[in-house]
PDB file of N, CA and C in Angstrom:
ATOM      1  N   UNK A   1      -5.172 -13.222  17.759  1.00  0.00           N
ATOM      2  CA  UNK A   1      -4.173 -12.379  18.340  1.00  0.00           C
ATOM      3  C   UNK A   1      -3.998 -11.159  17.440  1.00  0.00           C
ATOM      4  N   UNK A   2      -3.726  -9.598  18.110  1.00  0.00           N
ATOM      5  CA  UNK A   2      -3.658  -8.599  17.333  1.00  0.00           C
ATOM      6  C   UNK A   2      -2.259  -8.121  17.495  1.00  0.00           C
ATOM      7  N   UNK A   3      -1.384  -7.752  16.903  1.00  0.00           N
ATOM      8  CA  UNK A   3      -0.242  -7.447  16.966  1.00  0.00           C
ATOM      9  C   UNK A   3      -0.513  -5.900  16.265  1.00  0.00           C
ATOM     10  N   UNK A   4       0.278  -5.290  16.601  1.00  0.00           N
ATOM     11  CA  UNK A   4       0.217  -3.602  15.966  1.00  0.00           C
ATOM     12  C   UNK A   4       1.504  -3.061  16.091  1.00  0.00           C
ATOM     13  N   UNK A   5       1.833  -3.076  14.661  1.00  0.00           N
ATOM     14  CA  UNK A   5       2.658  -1.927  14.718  1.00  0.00           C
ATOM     15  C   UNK A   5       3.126  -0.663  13.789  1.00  0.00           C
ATOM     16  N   UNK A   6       4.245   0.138  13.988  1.00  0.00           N
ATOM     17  CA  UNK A   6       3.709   1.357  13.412  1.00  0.00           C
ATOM     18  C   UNK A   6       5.121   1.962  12.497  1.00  0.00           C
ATOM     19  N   UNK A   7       5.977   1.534  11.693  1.00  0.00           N
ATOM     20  CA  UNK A   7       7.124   1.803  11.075  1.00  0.00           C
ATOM     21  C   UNK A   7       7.209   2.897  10.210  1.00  0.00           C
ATOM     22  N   UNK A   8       8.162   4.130  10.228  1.00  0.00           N
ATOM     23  CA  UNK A   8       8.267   5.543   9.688  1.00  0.00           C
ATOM     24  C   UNK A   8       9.523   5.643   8.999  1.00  0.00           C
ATOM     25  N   UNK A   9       9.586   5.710   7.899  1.00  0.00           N
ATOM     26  CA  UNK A   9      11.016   6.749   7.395  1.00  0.00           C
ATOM     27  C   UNK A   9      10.588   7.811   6.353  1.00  0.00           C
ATOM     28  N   UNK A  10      11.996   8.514   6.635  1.00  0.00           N
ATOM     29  CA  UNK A  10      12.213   9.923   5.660  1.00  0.00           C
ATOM     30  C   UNK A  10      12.314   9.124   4.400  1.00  0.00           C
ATOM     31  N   UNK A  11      11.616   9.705   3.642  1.00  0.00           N
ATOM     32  CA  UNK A  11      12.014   9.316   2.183  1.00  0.00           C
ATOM     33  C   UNK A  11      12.617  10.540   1.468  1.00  0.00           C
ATOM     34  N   UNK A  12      13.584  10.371   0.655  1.00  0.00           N
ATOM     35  CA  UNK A  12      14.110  11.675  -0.175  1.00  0.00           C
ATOM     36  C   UNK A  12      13.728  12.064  -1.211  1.00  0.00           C
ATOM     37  N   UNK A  13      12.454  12.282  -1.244  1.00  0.00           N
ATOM     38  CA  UNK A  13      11.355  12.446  -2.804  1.00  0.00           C
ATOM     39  C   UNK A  13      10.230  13.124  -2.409  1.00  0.00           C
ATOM     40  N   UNK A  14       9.676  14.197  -2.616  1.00  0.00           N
ATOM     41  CA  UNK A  14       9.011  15.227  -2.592  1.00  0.00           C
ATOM     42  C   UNK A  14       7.446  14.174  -2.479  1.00  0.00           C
ATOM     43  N   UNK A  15       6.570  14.749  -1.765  1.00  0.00           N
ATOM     44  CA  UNK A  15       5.397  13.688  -0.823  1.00  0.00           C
ATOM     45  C   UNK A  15       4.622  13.995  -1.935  1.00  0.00           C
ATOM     46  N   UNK A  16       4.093  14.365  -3.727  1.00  0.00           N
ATOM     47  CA  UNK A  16       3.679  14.228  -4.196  1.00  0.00           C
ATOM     48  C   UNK A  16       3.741  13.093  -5.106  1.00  0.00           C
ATOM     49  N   UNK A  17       5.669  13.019  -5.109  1.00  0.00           N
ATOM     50  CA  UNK A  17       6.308  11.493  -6.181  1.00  0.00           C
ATOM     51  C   UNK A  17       5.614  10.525  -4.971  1.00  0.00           C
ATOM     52  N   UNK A  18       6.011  10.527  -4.203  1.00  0.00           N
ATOM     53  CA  UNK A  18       5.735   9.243  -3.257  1.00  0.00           C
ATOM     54  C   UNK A  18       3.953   8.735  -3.144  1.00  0.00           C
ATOM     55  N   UNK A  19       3.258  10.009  -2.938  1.00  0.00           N
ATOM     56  CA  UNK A  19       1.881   9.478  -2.964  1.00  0.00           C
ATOM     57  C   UNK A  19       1.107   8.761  -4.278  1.00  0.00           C
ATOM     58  N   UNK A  20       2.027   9.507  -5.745  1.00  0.00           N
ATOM     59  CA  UNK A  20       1.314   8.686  -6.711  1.00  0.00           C
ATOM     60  C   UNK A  20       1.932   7.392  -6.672  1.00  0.00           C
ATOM     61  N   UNK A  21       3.414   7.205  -6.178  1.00  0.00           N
ATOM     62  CA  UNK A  21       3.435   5.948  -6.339  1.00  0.00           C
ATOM     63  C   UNK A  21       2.421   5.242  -5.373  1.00  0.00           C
ATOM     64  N   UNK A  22       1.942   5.170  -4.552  1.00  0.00           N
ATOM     65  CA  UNK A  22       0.930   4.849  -3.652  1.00  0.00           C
ATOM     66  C   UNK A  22       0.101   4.486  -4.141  1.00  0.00           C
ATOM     67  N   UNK A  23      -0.752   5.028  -4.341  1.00  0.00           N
ATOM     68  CA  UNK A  23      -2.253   5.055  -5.205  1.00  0.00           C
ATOM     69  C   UNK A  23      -2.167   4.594  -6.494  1.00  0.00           C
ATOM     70  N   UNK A  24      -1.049   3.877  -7.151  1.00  0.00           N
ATOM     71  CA  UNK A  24      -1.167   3.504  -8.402  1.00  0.00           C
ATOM     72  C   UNK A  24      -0.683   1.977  -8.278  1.00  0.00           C
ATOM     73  N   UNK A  25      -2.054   1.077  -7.977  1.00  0.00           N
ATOM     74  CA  UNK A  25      -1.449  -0.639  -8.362  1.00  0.00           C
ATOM     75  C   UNK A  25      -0.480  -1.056  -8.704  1.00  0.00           C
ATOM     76  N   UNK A  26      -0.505  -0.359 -10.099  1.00  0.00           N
ATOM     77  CA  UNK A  26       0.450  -0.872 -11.094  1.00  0.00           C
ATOM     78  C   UNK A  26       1.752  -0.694 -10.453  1.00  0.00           C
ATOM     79  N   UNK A  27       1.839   0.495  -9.601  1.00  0.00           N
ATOM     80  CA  UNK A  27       3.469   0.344  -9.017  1.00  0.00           C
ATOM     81  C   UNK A  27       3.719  -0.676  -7.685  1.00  0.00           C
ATOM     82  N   UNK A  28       2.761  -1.525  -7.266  1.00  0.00           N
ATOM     83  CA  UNK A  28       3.049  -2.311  -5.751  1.00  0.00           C
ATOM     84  C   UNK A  28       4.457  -2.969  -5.793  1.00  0.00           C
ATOM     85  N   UNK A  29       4.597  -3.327  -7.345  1.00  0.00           N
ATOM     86  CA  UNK A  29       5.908  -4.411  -7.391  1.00  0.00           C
ATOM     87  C   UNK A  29       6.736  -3.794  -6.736  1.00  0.00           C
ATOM     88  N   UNK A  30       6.775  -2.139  -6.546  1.00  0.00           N
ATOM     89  CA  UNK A  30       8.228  -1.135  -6.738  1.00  0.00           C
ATOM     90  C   UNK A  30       8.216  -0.660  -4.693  1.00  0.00           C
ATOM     91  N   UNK A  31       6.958  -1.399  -4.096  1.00  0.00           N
ATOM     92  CA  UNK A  31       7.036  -1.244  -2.429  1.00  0.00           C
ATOM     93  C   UNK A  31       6.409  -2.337  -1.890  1.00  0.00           C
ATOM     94  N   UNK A  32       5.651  -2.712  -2.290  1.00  0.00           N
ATOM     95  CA  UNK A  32       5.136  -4.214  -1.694  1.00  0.00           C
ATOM     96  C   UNK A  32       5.759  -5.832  -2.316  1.00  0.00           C
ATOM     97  N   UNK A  33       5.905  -6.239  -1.308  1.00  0.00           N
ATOM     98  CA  UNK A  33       6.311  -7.695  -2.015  1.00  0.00           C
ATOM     99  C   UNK A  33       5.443  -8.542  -2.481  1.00  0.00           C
ATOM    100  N   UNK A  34       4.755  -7.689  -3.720  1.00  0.00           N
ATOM    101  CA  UNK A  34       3.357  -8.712  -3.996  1.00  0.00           C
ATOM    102  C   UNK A  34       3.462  -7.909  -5.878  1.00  0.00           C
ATOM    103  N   UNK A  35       3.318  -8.842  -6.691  1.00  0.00           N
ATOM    104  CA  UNK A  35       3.622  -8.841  -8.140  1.00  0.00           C
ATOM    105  C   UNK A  35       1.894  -8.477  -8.332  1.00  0.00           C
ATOM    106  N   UNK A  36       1.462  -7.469  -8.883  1.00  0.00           N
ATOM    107  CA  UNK A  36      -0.041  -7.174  -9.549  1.00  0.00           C
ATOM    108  C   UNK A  36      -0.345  -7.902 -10.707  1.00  0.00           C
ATOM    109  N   UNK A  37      -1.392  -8.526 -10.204  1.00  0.00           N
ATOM    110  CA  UNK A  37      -1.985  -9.191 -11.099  1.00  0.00           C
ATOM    111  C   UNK A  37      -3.389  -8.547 -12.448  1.00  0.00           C
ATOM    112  N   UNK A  38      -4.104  -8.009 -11.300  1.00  0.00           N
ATOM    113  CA  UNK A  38      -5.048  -7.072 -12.046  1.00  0.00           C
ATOM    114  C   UNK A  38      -5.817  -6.694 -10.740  1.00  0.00           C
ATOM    115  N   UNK A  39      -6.353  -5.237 -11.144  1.00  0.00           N
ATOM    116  CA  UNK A  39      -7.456  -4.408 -10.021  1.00  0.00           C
ATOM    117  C   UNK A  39      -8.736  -4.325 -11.137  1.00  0.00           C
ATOM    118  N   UNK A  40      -9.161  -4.181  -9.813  1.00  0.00           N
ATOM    119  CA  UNK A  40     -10.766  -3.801 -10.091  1.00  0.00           C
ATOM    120  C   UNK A  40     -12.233  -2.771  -9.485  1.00  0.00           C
ATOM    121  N   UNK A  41     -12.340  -1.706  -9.719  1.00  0.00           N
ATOM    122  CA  UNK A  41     -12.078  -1.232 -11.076  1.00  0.00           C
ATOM    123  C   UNK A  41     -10.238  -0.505 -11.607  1.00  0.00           C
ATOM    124  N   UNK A  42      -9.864  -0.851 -12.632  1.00  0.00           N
ATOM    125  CA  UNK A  42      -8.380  -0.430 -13.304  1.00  0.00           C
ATOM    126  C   UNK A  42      -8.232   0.986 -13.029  1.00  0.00           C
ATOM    127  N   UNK A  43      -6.608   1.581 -12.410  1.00  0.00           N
ATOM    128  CA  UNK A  43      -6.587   2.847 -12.381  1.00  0.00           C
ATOM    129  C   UNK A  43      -6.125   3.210 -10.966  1.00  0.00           C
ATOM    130  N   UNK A  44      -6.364   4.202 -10.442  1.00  0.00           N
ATOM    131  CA  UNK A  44      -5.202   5.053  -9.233  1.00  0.00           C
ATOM    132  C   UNK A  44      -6.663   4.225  -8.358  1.00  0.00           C
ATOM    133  N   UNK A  45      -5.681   3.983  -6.806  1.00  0.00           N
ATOM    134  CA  UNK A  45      -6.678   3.896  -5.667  1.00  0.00           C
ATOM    135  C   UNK A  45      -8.070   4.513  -5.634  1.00  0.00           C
ATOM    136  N   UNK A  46      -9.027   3.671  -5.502  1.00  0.00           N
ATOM    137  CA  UNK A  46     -10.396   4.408  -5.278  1.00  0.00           C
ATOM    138  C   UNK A  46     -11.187   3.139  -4.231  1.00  0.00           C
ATOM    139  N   UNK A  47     -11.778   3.995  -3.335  1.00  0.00           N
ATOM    140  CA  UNK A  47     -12.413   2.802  -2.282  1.00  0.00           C
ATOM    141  C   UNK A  47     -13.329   1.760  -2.710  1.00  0.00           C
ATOM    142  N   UNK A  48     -12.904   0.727  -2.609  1.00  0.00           N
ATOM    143  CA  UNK A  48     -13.791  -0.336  -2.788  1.00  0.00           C
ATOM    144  C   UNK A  48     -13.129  -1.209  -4.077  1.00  0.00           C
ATOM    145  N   UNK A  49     -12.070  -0.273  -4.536  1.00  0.00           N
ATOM    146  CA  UNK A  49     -11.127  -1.144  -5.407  1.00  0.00           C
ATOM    147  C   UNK A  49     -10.464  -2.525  -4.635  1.00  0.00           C
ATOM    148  N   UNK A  50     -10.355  -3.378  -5.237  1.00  0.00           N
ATOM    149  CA  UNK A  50      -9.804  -4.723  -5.139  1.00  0.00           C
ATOM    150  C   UNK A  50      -8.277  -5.136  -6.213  1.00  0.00           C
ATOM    151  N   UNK A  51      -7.891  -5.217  -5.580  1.00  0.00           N
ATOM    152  CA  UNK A  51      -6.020  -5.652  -6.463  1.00  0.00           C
ATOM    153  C   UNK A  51      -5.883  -6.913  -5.875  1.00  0.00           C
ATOM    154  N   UNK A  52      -5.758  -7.701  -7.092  1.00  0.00           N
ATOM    155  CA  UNK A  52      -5.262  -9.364  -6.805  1.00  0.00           C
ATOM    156  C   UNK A  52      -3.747  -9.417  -7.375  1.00  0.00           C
ATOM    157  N   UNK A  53      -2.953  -9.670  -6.691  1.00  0.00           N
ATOM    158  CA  UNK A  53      -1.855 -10.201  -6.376  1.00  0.00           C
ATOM    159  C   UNK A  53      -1.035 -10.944  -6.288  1.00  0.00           C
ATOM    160  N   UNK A  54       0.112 -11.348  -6.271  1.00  0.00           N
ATOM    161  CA  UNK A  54       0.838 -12.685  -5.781  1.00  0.00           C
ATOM    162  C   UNK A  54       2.353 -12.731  -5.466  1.00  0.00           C
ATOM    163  N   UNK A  55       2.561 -13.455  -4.248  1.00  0.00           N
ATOM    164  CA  UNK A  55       3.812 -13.001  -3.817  1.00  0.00           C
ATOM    165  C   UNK A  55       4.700 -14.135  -3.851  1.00  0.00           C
ATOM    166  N   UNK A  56       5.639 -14.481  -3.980  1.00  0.00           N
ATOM    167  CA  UNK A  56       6.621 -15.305  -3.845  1.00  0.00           C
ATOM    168  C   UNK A  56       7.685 -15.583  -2.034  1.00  0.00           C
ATOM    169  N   UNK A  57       7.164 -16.926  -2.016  1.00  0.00           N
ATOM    170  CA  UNK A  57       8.196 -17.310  -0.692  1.00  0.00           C
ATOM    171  C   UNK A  57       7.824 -18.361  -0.343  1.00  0.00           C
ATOM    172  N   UNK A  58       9.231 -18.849   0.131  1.00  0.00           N
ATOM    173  CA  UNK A  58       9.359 -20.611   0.818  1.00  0.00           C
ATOM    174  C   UNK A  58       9.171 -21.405  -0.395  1.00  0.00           C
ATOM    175  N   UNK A  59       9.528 -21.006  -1.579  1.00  0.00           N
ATOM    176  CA  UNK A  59       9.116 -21.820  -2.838  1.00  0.00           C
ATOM    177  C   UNK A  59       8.074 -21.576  -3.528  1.00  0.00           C
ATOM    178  N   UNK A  60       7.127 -21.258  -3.157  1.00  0.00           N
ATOM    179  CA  UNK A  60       5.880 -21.343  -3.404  1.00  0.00           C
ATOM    180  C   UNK A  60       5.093 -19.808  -4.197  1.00  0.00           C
ATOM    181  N   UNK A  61       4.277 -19.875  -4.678  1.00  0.00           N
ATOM    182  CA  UNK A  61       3.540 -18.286  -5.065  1.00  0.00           C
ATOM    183  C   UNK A  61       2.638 -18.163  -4.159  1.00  0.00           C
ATOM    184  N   UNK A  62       2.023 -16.864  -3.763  1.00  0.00           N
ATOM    185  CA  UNK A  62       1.144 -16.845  -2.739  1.00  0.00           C
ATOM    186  C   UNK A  62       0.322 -15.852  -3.409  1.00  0.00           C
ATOM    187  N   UNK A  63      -1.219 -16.221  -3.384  1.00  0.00           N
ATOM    188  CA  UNK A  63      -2.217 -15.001  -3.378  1.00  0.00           C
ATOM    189  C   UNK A  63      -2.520 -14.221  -2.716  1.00  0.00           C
ATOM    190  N   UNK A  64      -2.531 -12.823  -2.643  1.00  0.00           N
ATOM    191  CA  UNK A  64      -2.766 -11.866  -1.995  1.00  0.00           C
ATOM    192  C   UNK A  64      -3.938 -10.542  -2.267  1.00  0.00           C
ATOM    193  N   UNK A  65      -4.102 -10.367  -1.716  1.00  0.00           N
ATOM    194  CA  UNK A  65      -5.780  -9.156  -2.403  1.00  0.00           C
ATOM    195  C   UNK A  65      -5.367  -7.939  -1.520  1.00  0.00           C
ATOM    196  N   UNK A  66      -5.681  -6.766  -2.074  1.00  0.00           N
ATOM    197  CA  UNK A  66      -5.401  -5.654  -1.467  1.00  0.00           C
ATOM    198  C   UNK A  66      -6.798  -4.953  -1.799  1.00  0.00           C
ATOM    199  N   UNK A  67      -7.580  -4.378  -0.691  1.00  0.00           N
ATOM    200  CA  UNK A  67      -8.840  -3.811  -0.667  1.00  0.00           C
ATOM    201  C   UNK A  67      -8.840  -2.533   0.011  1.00  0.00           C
ATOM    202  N   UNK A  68      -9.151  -1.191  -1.097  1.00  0.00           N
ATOM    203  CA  UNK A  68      -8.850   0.026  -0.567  1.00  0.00           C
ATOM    204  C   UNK A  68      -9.902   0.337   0.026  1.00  0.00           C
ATOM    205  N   UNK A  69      -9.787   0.592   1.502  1.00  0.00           N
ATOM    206  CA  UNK A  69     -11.144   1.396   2.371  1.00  0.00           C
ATOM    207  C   UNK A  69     -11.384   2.713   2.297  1.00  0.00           C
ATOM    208  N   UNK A  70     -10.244   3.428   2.432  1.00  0.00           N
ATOM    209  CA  UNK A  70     -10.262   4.969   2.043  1.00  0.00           C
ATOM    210  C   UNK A  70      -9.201   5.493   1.613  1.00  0.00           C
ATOM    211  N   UNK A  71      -9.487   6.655   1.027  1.00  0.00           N
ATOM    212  CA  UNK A  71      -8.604   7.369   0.451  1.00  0.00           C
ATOM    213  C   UNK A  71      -8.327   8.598   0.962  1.00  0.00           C
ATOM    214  N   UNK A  72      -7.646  10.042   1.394  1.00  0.00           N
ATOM    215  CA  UNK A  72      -7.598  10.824   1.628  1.00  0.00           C
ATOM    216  C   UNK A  72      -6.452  11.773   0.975  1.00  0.00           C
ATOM    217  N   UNK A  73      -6.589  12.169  -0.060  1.00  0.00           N
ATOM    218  CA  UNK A  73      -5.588  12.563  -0.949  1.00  0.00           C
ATOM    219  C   UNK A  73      -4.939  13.827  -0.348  1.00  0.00           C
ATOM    220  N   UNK A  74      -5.992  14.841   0.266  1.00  0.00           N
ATOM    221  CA  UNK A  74      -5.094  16.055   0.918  1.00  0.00           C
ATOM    222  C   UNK A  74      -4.327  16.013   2.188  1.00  0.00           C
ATOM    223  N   UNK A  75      -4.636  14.261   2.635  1.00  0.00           N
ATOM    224  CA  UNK A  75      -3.827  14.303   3.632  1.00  0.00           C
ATOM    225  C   UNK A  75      -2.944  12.863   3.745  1.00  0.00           C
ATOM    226  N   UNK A  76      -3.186  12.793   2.006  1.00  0.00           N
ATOM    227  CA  UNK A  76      -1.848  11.881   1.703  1.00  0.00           C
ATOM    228  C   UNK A  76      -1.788  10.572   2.785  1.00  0.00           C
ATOM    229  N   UNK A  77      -3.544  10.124   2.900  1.00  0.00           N
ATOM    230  CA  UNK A  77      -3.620   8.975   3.614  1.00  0.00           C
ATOM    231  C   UNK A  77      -4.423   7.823   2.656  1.00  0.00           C
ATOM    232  N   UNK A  78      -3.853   6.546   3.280  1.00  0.00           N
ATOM    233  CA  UNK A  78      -4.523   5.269   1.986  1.00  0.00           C
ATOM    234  C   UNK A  78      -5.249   4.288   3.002  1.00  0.00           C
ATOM    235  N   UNK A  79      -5.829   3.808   3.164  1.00  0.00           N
ATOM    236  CA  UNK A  79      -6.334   2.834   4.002  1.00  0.00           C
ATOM    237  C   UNK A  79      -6.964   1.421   3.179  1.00  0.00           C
ATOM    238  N   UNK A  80      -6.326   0.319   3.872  1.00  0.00           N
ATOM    239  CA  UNK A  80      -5.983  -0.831   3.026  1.00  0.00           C
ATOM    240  C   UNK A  80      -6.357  -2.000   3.618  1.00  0.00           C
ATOM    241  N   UNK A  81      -7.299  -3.099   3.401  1.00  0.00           N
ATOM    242  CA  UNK A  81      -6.998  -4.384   3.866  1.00  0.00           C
ATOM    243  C   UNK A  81      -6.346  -5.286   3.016  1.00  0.00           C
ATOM    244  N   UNK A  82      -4.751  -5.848   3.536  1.00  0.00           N
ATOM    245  CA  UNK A  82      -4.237  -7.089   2.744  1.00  0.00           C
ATOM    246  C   UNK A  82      -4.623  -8.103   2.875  1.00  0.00           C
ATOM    247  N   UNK A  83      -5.530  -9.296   2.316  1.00  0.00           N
ATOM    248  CA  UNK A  83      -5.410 -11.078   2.541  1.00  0.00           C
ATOM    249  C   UNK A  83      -4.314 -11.558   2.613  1.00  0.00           C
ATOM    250  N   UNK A  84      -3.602 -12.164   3.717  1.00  0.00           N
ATOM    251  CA  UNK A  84      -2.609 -12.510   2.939  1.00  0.00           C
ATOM    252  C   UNK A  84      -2.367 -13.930   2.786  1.00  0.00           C
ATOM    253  N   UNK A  85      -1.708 -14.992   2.996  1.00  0.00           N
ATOM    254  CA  UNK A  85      -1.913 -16.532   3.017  1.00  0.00           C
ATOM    255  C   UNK A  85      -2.689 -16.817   4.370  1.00  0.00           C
ATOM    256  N   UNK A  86      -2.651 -17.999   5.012  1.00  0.00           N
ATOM    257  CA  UNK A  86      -3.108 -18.615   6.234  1.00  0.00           C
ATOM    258  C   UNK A  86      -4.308 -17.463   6.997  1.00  0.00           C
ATOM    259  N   UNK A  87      -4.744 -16.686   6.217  1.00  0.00           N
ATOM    260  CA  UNK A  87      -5.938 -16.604   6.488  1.00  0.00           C
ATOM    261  C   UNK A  87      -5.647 -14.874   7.535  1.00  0.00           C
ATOM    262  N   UNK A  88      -4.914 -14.679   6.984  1.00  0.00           N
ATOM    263  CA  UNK A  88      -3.920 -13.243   8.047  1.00  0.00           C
ATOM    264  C   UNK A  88      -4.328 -12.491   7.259  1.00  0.00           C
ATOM    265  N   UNK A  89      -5.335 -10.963   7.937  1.00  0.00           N
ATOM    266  CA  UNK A  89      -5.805  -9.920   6.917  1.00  0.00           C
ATOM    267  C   UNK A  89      -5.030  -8.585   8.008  1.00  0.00           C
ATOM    268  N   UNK A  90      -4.270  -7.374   7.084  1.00  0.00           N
ATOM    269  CA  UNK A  90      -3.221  -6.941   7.333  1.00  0.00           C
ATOM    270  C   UNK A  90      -4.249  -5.418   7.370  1.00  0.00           C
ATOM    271  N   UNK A  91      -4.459  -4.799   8.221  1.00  0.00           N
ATOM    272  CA  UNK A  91      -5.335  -3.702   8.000  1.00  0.00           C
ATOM    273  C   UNK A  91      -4.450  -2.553   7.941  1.00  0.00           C
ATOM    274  N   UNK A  92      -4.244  -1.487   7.144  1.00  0.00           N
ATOM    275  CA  UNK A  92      -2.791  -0.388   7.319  1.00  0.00           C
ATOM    276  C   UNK A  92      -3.848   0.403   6.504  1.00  0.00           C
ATOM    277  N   UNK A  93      -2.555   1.603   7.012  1.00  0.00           N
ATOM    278  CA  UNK A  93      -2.773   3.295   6.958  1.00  0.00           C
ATOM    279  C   UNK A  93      -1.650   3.414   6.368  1.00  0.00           C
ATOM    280  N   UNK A  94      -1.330   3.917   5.330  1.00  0.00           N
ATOM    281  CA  UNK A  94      -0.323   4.564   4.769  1.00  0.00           C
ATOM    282  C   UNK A  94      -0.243   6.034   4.738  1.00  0.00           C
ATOM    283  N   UNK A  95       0.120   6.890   5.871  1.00  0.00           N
ATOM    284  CA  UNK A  95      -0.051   8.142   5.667  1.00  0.00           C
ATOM    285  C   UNK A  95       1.764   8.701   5.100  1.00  0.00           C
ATOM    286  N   UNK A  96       1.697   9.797   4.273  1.00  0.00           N
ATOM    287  CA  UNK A  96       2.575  10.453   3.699  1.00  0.00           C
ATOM    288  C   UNK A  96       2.361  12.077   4.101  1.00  0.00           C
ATOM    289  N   UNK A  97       3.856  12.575   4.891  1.00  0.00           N
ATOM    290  CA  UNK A  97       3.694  13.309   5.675  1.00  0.00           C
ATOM    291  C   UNK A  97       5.070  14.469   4.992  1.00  0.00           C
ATOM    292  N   UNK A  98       4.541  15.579   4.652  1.00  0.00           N
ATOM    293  CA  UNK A  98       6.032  16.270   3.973  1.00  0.00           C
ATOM    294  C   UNK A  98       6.449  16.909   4.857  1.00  0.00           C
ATOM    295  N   UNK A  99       7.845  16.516   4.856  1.00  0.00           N
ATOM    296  CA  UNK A  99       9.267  17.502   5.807  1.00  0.00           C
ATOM    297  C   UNK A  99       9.540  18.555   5.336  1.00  0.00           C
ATOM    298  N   UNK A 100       9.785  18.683   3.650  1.00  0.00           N
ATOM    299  CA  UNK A 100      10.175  19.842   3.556  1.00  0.00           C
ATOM    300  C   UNK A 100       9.825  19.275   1.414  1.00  0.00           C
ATOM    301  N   UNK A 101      10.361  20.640   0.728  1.00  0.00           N
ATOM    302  CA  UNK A 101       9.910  20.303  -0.598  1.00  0.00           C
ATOM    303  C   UNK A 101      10.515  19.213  -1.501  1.00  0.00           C
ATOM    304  N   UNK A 102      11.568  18.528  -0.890  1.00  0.00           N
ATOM    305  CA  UNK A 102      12.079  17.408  -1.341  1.00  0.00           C
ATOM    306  C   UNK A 102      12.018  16.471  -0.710  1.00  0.00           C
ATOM    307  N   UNK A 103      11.608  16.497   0.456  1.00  0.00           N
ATOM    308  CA  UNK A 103      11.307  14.575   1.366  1.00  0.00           C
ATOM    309  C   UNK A 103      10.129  14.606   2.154  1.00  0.00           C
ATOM    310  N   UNK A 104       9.640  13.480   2.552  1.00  0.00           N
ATOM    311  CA  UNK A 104       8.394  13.342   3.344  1.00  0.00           C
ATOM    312  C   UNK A 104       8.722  12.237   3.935  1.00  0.00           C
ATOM    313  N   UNK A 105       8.258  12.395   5.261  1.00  0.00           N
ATOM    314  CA  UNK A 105       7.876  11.075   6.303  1.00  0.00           C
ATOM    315  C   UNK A 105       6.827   9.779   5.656  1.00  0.00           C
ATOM    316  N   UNK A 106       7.145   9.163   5.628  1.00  0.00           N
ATOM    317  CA  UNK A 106       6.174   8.087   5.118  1.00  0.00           C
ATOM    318  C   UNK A 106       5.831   6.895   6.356  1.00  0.00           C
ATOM    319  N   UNK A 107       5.178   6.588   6.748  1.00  0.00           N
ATOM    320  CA  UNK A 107       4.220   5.976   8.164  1.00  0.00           C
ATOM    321  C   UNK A 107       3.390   4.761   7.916  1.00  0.00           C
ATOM    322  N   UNK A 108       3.527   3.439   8.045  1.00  0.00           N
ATOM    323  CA  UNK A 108       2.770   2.288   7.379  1.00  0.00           C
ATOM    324  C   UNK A 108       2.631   1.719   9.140  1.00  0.00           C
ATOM    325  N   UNK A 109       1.096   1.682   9.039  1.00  0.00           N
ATOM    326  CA  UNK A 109       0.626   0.829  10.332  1.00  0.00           C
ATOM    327  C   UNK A 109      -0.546   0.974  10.090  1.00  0.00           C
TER     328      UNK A 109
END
């Protein structure tokens, strides 16, 4: 079964703060509910990078892998497959979209 969907908000931080947090592993703790474990190769998003993971719920820790497909930096797009438990792989677009010089639309589907 494919389910799709497509969730947007204004963020109040200029679409350059927001994209490095994006592209930098090391920050997932600070938007994804998944604690970084280690990437490979180490360093800002690059395709074909792999980030292992782990998330907490229902008691339990959960492994998770995040696999970057593409990158598009001038148009502030990330493209991602998540593993996530029971065998559920989460395919998203993170595009970052600026409103004006202090906020940007941010778009995860």
């Amino acid at each position: 079964m494919v389910v799709s969907v497509c969730p947007a908000a204004n963020v109040v931080d200029p679409v350059e703060d927001v994209w490095e947090l994006l592209v930098q592993p090391s920050n997932y703790d600070r938007w994804a509910d998944a604690h970084l474990e280690r990437s490979v190769p180490e360093g800002p998003a690059v395709p074909g990078q792999i980030s292992y993971a782990t998330s907490k719920a229902l008691g339990k820790q959960w492994d998770v892998t995040f696999v970057v497909k593409s990158i598009n930096p001038d148009r502030h797009q990330l493209e991602f497959d998540v593993t996530l438990p029971f065998g559920i792989i989460d395919h998203v677009t993170i595009t970052c979209t600026p409103v004006d010089a202090v906020s940007c639309q941010v778009q995860y589907g």
